[in-house]
Protein backbone atom coordinates (compact mmCIF):
# COMPACT_ATOMS: atom_id res chain seq x y z
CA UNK A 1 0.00 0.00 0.00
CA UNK A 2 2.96 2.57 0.39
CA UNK A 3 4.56 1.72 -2.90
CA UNK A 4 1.63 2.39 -4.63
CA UNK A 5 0.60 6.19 -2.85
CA UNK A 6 4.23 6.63 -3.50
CA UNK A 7 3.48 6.08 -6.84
CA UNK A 8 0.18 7.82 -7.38
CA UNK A 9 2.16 11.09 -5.70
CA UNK A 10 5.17 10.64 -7.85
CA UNK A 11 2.71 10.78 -10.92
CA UNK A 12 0.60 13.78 -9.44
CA UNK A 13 3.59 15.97 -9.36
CA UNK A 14 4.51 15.72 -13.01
CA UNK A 15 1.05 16.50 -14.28
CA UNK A 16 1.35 20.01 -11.90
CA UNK A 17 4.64 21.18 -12.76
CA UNK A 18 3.64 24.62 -13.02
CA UNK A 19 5.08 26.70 -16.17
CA UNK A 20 6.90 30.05 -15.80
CA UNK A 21 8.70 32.09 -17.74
CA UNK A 22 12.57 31.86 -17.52
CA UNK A 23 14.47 33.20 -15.12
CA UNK A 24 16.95 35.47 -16.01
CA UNK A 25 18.74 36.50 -13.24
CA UNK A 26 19.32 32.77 -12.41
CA UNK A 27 17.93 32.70 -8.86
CA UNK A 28 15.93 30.13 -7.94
CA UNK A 29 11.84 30.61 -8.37
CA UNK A 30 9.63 29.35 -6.05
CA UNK A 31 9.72 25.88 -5.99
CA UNK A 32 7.82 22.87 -5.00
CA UNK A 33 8.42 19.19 -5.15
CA UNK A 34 8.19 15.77 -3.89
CA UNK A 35 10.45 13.54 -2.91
CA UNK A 36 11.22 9.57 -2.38
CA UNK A 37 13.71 9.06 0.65
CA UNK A 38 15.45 6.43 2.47
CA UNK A 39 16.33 6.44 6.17
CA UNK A 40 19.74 4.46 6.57
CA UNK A 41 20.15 3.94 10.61
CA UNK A 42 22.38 1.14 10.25
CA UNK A 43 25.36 2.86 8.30
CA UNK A 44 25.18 5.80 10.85
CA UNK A 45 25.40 2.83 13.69
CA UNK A 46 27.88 1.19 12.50
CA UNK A 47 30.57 4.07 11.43
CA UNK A 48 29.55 4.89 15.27
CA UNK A 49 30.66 2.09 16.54
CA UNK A 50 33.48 1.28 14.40
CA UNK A 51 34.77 4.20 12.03
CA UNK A 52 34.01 5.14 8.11
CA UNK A 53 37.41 3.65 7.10
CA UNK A 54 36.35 0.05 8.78
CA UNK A 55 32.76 0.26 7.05
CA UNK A 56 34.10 0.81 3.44
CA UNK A 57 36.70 -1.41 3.75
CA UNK A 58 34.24 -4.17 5.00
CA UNK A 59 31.83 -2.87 2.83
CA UNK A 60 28.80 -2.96 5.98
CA UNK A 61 26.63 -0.70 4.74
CA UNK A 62 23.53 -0.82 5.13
CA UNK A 63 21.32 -2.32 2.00
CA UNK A 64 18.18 -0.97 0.38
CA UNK A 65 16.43 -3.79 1.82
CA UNK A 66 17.78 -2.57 5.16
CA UNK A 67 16.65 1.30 4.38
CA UNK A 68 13.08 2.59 5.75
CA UNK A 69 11.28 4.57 2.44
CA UNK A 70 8.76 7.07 2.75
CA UNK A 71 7.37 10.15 1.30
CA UNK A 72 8.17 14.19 1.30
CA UNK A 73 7.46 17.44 0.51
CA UNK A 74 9.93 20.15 -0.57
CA UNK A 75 9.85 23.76 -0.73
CA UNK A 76 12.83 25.90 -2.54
CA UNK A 77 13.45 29.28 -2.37
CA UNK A 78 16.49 31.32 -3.92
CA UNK A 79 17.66 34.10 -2.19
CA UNK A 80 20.62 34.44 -4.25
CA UNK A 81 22.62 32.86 -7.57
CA UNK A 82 24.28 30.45 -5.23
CA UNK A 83 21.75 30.28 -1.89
CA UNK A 84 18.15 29.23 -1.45
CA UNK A 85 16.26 28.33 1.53
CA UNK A 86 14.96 24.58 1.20
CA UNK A 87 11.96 23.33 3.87
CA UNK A 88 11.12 19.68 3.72
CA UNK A 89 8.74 17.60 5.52
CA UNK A 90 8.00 13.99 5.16
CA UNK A 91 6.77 10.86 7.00
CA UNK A 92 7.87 6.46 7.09
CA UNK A 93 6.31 3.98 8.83
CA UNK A 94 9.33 2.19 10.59
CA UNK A 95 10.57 0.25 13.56
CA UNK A 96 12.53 3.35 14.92
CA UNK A 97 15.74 2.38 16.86
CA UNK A 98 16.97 4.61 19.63
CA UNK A 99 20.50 5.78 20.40
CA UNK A 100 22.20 2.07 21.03
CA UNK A 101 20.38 0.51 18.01
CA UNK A 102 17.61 -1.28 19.69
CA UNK A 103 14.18 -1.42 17.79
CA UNK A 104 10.67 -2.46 19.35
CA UNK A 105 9.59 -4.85 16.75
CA UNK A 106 6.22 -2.72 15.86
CA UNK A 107 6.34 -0.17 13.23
CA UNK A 108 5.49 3.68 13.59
CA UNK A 109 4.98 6.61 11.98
CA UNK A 110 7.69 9.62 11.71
CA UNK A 111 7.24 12.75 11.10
CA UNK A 112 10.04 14.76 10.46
CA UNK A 113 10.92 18.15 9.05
CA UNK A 114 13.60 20.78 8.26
CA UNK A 115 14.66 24.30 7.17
CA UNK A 116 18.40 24.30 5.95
CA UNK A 117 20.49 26.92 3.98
CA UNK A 118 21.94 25.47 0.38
CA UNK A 119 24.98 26.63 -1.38
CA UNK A 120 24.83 26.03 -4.59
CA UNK A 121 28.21 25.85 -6.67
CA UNK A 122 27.11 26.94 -10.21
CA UNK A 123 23.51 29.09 -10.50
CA UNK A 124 20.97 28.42 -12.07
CA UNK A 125 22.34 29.23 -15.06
CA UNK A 126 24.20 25.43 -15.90
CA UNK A 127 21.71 22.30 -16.49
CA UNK A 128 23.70 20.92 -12.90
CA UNK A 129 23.94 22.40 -9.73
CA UNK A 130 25.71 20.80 -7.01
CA UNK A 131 25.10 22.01 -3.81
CA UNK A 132 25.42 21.49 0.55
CA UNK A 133 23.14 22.18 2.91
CA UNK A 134 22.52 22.81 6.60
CA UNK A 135 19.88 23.65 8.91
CA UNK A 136 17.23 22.45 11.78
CA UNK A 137 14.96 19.91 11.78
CA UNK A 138 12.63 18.26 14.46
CA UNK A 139 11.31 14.63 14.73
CA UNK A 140 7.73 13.23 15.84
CA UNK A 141 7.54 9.30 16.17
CA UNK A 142 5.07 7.78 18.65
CA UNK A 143 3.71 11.19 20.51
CA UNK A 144 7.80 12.09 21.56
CA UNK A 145 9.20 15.20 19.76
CA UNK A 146 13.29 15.75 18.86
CA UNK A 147 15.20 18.14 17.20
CA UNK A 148 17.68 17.31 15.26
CA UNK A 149 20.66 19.00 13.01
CA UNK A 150 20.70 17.40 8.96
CA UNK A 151 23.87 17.81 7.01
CA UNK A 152 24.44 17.09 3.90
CA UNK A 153 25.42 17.89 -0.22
CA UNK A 154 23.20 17.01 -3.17
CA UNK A 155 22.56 17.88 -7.60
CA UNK A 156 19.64 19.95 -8.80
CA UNK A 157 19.55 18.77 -12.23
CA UNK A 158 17.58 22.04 -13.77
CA UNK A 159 15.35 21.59 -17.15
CA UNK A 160 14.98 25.10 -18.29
CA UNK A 161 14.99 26.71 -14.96
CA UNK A 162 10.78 25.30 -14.78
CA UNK A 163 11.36 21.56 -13.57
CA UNK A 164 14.19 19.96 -11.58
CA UNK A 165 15.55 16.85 -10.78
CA UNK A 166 16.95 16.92 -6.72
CA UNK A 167 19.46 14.59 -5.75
CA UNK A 168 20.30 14.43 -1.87
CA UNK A 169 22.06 12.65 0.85
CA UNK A 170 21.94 13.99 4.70
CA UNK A 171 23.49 13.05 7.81
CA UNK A 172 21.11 13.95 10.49
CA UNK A 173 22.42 14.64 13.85
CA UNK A 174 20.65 14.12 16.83
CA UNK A 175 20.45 17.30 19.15
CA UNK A 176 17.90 16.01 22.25
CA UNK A 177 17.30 12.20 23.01
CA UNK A 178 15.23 9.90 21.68
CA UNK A 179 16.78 11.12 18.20
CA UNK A 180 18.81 8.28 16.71
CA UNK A 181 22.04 9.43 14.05
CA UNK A 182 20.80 8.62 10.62
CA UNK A 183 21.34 8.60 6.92
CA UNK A 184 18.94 9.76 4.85
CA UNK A 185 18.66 9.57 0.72
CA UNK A 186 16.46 11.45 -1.33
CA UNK A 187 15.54 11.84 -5.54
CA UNK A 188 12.72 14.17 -6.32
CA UNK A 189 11.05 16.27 -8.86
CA UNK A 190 10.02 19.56 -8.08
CA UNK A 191 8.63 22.54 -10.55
CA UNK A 192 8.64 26.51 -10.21
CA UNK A 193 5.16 27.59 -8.64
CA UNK A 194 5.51 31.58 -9.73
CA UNK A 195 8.02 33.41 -11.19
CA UNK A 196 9.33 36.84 -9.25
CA UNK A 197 8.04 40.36 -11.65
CA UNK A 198 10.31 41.40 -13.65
CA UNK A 199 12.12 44.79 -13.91
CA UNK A 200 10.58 46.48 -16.87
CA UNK A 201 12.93 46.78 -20.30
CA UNK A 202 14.15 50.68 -19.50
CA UNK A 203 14.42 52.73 -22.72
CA UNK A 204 17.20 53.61 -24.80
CA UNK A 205 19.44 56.35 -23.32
CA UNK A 206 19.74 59.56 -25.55
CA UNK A 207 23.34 58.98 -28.04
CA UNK A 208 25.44 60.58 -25.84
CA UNK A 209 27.17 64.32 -26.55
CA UNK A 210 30.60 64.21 -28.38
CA UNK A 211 33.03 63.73 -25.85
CA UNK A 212 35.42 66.37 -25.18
CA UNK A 213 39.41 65.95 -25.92
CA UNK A 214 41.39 64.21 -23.05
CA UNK A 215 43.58 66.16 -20.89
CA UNK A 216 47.33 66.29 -21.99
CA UNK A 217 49.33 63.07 -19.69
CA UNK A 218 52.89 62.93 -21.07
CA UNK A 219 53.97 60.16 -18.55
CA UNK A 220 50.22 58.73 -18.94
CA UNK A 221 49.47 57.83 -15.03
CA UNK A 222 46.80 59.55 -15.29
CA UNK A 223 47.25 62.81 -13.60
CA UNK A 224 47.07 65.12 -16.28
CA UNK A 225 50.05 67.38 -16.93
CA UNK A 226 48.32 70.77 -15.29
CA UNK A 227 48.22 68.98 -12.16
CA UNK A 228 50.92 67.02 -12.19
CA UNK A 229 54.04 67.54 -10.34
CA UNK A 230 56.62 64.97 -12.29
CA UNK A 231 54.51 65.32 -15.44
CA UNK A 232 57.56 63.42 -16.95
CA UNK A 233 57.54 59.91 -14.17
CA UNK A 234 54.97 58.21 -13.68
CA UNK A 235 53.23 58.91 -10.39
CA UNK A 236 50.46 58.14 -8.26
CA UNK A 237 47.53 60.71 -7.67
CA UNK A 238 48.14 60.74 -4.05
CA UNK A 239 51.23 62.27 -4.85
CA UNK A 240 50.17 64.77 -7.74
CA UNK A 241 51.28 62.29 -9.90
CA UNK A 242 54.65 61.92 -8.67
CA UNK A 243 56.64 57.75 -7.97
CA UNK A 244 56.96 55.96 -4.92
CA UNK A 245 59.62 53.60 -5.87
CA UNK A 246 60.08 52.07 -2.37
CA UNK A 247 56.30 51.68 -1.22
CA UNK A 248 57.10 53.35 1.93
CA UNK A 249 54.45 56.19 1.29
CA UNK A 250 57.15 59.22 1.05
CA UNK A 251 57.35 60.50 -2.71
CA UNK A 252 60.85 60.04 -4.49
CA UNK A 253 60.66 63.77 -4.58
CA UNK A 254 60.80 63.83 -0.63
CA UNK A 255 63.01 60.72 -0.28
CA UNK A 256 66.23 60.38 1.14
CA UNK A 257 66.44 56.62 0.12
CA UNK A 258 63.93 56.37 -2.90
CA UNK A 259 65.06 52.82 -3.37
CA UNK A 260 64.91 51.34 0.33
CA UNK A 261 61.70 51.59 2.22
CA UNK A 262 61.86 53.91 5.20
CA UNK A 263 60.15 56.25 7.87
CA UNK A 264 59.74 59.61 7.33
CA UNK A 265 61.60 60.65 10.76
CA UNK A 266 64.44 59.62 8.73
CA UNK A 267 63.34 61.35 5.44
CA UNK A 268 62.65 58.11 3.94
CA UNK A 269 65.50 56.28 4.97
CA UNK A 270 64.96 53.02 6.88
CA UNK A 271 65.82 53.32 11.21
CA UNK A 272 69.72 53.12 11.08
CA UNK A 273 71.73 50.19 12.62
CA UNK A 274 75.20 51.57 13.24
CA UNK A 275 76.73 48.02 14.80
CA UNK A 276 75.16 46.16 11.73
CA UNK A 277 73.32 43.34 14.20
CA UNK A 278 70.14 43.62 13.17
CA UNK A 279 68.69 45.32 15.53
CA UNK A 280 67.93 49.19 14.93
CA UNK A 281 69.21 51.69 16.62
CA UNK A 282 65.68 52.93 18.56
CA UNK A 283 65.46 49.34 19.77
CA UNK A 284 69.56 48.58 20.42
CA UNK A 285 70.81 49.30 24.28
CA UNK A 286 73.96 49.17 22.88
CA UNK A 287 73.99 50.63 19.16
CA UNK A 288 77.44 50.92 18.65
CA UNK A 289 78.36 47.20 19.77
CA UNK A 290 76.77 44.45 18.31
CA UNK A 291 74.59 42.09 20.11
CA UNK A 292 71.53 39.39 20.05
CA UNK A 293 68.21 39.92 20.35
CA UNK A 294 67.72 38.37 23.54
CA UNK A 295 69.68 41.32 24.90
CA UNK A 296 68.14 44.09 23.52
CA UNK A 297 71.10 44.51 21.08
CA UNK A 298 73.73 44.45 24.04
CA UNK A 299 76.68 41.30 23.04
CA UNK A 300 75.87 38.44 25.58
CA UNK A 301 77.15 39.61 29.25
CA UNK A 302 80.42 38.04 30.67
CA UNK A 303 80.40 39.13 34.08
CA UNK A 304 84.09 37.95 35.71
CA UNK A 305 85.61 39.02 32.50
CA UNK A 306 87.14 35.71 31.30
CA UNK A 307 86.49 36.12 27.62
CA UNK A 308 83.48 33.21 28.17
CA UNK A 309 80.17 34.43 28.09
CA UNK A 310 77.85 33.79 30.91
CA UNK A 311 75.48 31.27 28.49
CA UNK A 312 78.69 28.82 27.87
CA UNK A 313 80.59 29.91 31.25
CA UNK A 314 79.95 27.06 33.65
CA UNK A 315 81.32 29.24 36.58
CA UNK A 316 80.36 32.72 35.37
CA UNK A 317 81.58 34.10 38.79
CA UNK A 318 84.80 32.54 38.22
CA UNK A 319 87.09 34.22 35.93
CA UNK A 320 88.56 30.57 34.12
CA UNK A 321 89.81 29.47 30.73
CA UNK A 322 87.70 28.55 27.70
CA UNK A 323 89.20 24.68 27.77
CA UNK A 324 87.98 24.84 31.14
CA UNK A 325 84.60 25.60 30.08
CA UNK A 326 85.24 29.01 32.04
CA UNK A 327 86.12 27.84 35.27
CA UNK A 328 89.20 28.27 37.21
CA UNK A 329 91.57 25.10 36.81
CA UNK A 330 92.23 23.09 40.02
CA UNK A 331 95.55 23.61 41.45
CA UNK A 332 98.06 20.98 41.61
CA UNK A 333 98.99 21.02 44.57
CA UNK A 334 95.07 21.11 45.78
CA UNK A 335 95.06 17.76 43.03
CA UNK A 336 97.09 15.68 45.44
CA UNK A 337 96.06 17.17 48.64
CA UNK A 338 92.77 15.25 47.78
CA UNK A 339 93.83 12.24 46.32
CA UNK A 340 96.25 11.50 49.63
CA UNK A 341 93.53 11.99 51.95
CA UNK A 342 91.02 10.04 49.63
CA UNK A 343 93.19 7.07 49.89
CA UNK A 344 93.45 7.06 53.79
CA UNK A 345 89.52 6.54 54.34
CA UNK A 346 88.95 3.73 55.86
CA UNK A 347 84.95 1.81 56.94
CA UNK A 348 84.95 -1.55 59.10
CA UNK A 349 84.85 -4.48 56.76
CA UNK A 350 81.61 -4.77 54.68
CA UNK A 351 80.19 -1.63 56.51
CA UNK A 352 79.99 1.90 55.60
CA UNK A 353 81.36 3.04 59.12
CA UNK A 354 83.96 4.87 58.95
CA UNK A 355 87.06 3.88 61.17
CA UNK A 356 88.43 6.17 63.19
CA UNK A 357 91.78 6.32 61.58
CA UNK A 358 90.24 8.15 58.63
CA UNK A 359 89.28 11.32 60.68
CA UNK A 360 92.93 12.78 60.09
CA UNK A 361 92.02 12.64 56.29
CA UNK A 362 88.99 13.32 56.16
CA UNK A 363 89.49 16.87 58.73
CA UNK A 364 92.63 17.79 56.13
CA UNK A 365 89.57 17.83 53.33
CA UNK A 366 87.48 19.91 55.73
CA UNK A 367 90.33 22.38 55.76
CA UNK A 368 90.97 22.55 52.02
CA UNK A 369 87.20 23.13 51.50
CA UNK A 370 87.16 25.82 54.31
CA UNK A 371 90.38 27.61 52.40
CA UNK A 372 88.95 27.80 49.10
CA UNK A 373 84.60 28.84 49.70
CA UNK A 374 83.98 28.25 45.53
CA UNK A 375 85.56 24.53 45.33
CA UNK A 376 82.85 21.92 45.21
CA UNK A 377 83.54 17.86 45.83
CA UNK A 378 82.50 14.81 44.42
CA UNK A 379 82.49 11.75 46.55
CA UNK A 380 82.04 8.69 44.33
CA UNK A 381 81.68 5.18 46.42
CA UNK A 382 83.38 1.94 44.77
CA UNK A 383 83.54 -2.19 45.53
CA UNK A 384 85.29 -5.16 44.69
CA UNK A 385 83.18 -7.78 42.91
CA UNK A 386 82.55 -10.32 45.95
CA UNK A 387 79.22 -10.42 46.75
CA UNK A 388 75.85 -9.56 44.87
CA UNK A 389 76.08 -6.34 42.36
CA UNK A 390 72.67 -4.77 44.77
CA UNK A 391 74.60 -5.21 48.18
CA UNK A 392 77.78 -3.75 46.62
CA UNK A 393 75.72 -0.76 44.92
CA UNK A 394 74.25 -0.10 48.43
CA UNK A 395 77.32 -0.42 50.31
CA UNK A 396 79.23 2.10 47.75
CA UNK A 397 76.39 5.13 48.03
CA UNK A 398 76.75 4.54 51.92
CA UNK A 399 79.75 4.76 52.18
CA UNK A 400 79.97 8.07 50.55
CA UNK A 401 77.33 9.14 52.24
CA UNK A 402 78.86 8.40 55.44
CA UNK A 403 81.99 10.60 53.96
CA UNK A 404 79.27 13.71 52.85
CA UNK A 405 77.89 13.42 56.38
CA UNK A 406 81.37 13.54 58.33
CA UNK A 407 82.35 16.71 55.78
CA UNK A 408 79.27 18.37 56.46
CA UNK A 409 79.23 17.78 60.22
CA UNK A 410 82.62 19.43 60.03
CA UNK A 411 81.06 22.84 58.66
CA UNK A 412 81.26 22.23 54.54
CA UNK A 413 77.47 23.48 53.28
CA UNK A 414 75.65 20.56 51.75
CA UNK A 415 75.74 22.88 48.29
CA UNK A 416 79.09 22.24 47.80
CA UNK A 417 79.01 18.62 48.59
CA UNK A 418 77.61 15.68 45.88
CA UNK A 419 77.78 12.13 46.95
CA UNK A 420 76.83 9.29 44.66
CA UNK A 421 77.44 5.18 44.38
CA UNK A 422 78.29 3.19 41.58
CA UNK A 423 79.00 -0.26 43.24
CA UNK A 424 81.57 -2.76 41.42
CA UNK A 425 80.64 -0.88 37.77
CA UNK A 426 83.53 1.35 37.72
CA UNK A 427 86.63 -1.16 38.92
CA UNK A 428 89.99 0.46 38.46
CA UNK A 429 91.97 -3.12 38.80
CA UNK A 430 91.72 -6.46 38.28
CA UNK A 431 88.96 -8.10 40.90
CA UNK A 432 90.46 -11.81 40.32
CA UNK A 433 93.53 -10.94 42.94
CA UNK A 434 93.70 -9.71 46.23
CA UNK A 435 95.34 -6.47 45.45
CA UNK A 436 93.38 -5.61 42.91
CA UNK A 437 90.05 -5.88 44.87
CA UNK A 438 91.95 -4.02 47.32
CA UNK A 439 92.29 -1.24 44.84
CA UNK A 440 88.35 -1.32 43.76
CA UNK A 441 87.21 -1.07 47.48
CA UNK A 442 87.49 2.98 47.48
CA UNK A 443 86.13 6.24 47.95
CA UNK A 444 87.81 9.04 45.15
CA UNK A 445 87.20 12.42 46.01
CA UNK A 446 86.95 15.15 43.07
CA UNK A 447 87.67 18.77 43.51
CA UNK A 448 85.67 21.06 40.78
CA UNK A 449 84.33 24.37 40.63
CA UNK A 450 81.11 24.45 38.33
């Protein structure tokens, strides 16, 4: 019984397509039309649930067969060459699924409706106009109303601006609940219904007066020579006719540096840069040394005067040499000083306390450190091999810790003191003899300044 009123409508429409006279000014007439549509819910579910990619590639979308059809109305009206306002309502009996895809197994009618905006991309001038669309809609179905958001492009297929041929496909969003995401399809036919009144033919001006000899323009820019300041360049009328080579709005005439853009403080001439580091002079703290950026034109600062700048001076309080990375080189003397003491710290066998013989050494470093307040130490904790690698890398970070804490009980600040482990990993002799574990069980001190 639906095919057939679809039918019997389809064949009522093309036996009113109303007749008007052609448009000329290619903006859609009036227009009214009926369409067949399809409502696709399980495409929209499915590119929900999975994405558009996976439902091409699979190719799961949803069949004809699948598809709910029904019956619309259309209403077209141009407001421009390339926009017209489109209204559409139309109604399906379907099993309507909500949100999650779930149907009730008894049929219903919908009612549903739109106004959208179309942009057309050709007028009505060319037998094809593609076009998109937006808009609002709202949904009845079983006494519950929804609005709803449709989206979409489609062809108007035009047969002598009096009959057309509409092509569409919509997305419609949901915007309250109980509105499911949906395709929908459409093909109609739809006719003019009443052409706008046209602007009557004006008559035929008078033939106009014989037109008067132009102005003398030697340089032809057309600033004729009587007003014309360099009737001999061409000019701009801004500038009675006179160049701007540069752009910089300061006539040749007037300009210092006709071929460089400039300011007109500077007659023309761009702001001067007398160090030649980019940055001018107005905006350069120090325009007669060059600089960076960063320093508002100033060279980067080197503040104990050591020919490193502070950004690569790792002591920039320390006047020190370049190899040194800018920081003062440890003395000699200060060199073994620390190694001496380092090797006469001594802990109780497999324990990182410290025997009371190594107080001698380890007060000697307290002195050195008081002497000099920039130097900084190391203390690196090392095993032997015997034993597991965890115990050992324990036992080595106690053990200088034990050393940091003696140091800083002694007055050094913490600041200038770094202790660290690194267990059996860093073995300076050979563990398979006694000496040479004897060797690897140490703590090295290391004197720096950065």
């Amino acid at each position: 019984m639906k095919k057939i009123a679809g039918f019997l409508l389809a064949a009522l429409l093309l036996h009113t397509i109303a007749f008007c006279q052609k448009n000329d000014d290619y903006i859609q007439d009036p227009t009214l039309g009926i369409q067949f549509f399809f409502h696709d819910f399980k495409t929209a579910s499915l590119i929900r649930a999975t994405s558009l990619h996976t439902v091409l590639k699979n190719k799961q979308f949803g069949r004809i067969k699948e598809m709910s059809p029904g019956l619309a109305l259309n209403y077209i009206q141009g407001l421009s060459r390339h926009f017209d306002v489109s209204s559409t309502v139309g109604g399906a009996f379907l099993d309507y699924p909500d949100k999650y895809g779930n149907t009730t197994g008894k049929d219903g009618f919908l009612l549903e409706g739109d106004v959208s905006l179309r942009a057309k991309l050709f007028s009505n001038r060319y037998w094809i106009s593609p076009y998109a669309q937006t808009g609002i809609g709202a949904s009845m179905y079983s006494g519950a109303f929804g609005a709803l958001i449709p989206v979409g492009v489609g062809a108007q297929v035009n047969f002598y601006d009096e009959a057309f041929l509409l092509i569409n496909a919509q997305y419609r969003i949901p915007v309250t609940e109980g509105v499911s995401h949906h395709f929908f399809y459409s093909v109609g036919l739809a006719g003019t219904i009443g052409g706008r009144s046209k602007t009557p033919a004006r008559p035929l001006p008078p033939p106009p007066l014989p037109m008067p000899l132009p102005p003398v323009d030697r340089d032809g820019d057309g600033v004729p020579d009587s007003l014309d300041a360099c009737p001999d360049v061409k000019g701009l009328a801004r500038f009675k006719g006179c160049p701007d080579t540069d752009g910089d709005d300061i006539p040749d005439k007037d300009d210092k540096c006709p071929l460089v853009a400039g300011v007109a403080r500077y007659q023309g001439c761009p702001i001067p840069d007398r160090d030649g580091d980019g940055i001018n002079d107005e905006e350069d703290k120090c325009p007669d040394v060059k600089g960076v950026a960063r320093y508002q034109g100033c060279p980067v600062p080197d503040r104990d005067k050591d020919g490193v700048n502070d950004e690569e001076d790792k002591c920039p309080d320390l006047p020190g040499p370049a190899s040194n990375n800018g920081c003062p080189v440890i003395r000699e003397d200060l060199r073994k000083r620390i190694e001496v003491a380092a090797s006469n710290i001594f802990f109780v066998t497999g324990s990182s306390k410290l025997l009371a013989r190594s107080n001698k050494s380890l007060d000697e470093v307290a002195k050195l450190m008081t002497e000099d307040a920039n130097l900084k130490l190391d203390i690196e904790g090392h095993t032997d091999n015997i034993g597991k690698p965890a115990s050992n890398q324990t036992l080595s970070e106690n053990r200088a810790k034990a050393v940091y804490d003696y140091l800083q009980k002694k007055g050094v600040a913490v600041v200038r003191l770094r202790a660290a482990g690194y267990g059996q990993d860093r073995s300076v002799a050979d563990n398979k003899t006694v000496a040479g574990r004897t060797k690897n069980r140490r703590v090295e001190l290391k004197l720096h300044y950065d």
